[in-house]
C-alpha atoms as a PDB file:
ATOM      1  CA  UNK A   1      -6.381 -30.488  10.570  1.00  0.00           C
ATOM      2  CA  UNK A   2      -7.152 -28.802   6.851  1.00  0.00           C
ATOM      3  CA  UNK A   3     -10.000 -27.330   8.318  1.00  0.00           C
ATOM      4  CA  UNK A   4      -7.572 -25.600  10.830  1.00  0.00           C
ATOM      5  CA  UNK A   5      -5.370 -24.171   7.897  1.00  0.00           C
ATOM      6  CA  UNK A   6      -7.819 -22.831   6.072  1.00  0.00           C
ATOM      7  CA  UNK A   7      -9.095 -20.763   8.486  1.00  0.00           C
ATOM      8  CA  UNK A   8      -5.586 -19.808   9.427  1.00  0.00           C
ATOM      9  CA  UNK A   9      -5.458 -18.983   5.581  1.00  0.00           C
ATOM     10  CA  UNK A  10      -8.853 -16.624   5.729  1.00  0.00           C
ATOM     11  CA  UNK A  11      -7.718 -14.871   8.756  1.00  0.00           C
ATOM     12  CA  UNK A  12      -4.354 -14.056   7.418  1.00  0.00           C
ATOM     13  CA  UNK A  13      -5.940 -12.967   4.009  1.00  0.00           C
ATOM     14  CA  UNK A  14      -8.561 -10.772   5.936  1.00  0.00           C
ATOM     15  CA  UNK A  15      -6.342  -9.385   8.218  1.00  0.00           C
ATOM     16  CA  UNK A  16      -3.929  -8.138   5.567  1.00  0.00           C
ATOM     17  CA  UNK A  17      -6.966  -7.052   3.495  1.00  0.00           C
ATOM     18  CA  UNK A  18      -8.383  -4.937   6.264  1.00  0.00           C
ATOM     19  CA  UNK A  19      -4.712  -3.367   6.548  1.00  0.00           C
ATOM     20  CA  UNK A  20      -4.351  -2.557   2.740  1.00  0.00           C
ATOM     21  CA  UNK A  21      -8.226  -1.370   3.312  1.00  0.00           C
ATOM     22  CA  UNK A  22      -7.583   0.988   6.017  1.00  0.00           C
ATOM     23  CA  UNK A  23      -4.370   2.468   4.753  1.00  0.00           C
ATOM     24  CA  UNK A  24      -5.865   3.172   0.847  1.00  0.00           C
ATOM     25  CA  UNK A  25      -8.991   4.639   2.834  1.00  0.00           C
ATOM     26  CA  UNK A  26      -6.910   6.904   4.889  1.00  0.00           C
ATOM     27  CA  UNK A  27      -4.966   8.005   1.680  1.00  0.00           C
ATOM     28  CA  UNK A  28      -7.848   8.821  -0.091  1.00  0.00           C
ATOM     29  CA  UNK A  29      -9.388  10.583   2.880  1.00  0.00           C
ATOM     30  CA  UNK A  30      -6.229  12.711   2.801  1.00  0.00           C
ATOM     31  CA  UNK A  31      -5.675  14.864   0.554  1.00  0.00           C
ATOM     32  CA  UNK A  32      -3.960  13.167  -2.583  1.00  0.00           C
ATOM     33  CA  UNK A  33      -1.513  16.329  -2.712  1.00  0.00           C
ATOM     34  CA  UNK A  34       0.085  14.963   0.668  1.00  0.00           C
ATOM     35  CA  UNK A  35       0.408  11.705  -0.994  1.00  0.00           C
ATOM     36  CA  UNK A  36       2.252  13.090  -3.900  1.00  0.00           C
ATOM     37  CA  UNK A  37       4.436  14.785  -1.842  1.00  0.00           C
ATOM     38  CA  UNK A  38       5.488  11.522   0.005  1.00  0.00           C
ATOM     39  CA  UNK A  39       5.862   9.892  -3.454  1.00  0.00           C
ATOM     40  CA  UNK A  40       8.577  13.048  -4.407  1.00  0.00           C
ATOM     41  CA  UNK A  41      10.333  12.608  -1.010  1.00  0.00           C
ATOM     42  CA  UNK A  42      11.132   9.095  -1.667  1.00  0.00           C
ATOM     43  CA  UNK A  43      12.853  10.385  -4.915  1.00  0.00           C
ATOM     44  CA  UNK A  44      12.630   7.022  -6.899  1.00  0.00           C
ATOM     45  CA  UNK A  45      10.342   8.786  -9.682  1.00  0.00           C
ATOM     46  CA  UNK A  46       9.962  12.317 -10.671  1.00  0.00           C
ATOM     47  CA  UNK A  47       8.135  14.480 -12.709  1.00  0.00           C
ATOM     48  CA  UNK A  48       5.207  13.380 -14.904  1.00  0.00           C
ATOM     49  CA  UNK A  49       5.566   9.172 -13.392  1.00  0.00           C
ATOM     50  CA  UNK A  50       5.047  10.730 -10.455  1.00  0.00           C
ATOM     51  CA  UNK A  51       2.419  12.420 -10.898  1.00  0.00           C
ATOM     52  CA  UNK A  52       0.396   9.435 -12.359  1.00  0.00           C
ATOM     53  CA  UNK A  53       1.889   6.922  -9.771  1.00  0.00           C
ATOM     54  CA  UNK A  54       0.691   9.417  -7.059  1.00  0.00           C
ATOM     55  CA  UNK A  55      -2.840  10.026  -8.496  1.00  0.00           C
ATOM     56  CA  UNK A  56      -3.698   6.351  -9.451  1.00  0.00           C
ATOM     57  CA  UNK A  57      -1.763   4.195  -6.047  1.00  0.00           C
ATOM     58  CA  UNK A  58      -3.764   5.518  -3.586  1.00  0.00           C
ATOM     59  CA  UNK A  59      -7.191   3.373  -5.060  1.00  0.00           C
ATOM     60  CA  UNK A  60      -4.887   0.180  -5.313  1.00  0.00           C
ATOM     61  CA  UNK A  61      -4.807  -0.674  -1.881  1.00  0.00           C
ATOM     62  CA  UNK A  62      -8.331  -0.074  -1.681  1.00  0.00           C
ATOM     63  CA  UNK A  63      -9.236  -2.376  -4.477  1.00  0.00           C
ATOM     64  CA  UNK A  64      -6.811  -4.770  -3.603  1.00  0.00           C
ATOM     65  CA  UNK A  65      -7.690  -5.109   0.390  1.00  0.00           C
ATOM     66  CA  UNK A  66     -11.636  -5.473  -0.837  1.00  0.00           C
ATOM     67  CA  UNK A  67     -11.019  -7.959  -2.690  1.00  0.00           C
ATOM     68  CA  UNK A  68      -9.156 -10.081  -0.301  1.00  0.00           C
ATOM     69  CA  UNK A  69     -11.589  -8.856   2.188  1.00  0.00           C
ATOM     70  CA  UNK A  70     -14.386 -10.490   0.046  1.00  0.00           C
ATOM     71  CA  UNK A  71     -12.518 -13.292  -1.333  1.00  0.00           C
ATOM     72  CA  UNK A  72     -12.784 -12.021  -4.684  1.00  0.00           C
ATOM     73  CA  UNK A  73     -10.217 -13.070  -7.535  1.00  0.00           C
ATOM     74  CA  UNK A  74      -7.939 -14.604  -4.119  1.00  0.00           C
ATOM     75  CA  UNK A  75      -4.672 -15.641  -6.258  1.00  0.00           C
ATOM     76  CA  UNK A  76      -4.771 -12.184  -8.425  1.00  0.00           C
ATOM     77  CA  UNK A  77      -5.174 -10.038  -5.331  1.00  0.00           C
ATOM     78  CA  UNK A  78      -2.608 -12.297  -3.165  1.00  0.00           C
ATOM     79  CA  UNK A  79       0.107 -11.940  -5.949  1.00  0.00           C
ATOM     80  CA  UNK A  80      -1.081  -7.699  -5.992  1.00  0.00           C
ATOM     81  CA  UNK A  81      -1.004  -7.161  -2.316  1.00  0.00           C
ATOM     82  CA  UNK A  82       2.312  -8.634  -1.928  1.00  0.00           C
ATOM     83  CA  UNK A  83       3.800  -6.438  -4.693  1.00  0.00           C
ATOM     84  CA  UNK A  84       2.254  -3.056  -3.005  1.00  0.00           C
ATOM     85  CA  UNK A  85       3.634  -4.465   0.209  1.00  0.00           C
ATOM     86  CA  UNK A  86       6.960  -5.108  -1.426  1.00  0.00           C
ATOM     87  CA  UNK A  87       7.377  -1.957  -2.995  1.00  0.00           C
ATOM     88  CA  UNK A  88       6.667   0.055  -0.002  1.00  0.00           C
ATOM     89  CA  UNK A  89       9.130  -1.410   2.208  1.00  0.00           C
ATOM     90  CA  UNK A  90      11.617  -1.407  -0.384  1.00  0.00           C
ATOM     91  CA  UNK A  91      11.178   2.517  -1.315  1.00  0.00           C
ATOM     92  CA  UNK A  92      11.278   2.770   2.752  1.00  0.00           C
ATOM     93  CA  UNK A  93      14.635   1.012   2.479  1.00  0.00           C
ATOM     94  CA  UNK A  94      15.561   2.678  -0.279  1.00  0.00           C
ATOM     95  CA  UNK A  95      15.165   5.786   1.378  1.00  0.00           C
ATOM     96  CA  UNK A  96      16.875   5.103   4.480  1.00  0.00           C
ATOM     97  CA  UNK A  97      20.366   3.818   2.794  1.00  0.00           C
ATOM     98  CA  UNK A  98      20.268   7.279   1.109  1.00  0.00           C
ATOM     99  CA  UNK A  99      19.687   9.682   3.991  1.00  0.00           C
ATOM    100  CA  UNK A 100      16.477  10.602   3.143  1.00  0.00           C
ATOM    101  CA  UNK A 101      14.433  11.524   6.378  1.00  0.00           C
ATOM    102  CA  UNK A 102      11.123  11.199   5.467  1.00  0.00           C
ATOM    103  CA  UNK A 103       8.057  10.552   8.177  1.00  0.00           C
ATOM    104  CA  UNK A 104       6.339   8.430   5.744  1.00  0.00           C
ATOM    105  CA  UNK A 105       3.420   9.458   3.592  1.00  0.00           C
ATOM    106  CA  UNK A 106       2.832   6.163   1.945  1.00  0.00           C
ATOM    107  CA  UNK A 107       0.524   4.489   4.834  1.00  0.00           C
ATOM    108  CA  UNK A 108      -1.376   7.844   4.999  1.00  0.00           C
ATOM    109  CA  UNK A 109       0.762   9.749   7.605  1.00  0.00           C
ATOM    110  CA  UNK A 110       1.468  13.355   7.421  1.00  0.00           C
ATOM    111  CA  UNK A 111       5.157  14.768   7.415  1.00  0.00           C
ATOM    112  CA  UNK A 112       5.841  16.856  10.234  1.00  0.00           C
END
């Protein structure tokens, strides 16, 4: 039965690994200009904080989504992933109580 839930445990951690993995890869294969300019239309941050938070973010995921990949540092990366999850969905909602009509940006798609 343990042997069961800790393979239901890898999965899961692999599974959101590969996510986090594929959407820092497809930011960074993007131009990091686009990603910026997601980061601005969410207007939580401006000027100088968002420049920084738009240049370093898109590596996090990647980092982040390796190591769970690998099983590297498990509890650090469990605790990190959450928070990049967290803080995407609430900018998302964030955006959406205010009006804002944004296509995304922060899982690597391109505004329209």
């Amino acid at each position: 039965m343990n042997t069961r839930l800790d393979l239901f445990a890898v999965a899961g951690r692999v599974a959101v690994g590969a996510s986090l993995l594929f959407a820092g890869l497809t930011k960074l294969r993007d131009r990091r200009e686009r990603f910026l300019r997601a980061v601005l239309g969410y207007e939580l941050i401006t000027g100088v904080w968002a420049f920084l938070f738009g240049r370093v973010l898109p590596t996090a995921p990647v980092l982040v989504g390796t190591s769970l990949v690998v099983g590297l540092f498990v509890p650090v990366s469990a605790v990190l992933a959450f928070a990049l999850l967290f803080s995407i969905a609430m900018a998302v909602a964030h955006s959406l109580v205010r009006g804002l009509l944004t296509a995304g940006g922060l899982v690597g798609e391109e505004e329209t």
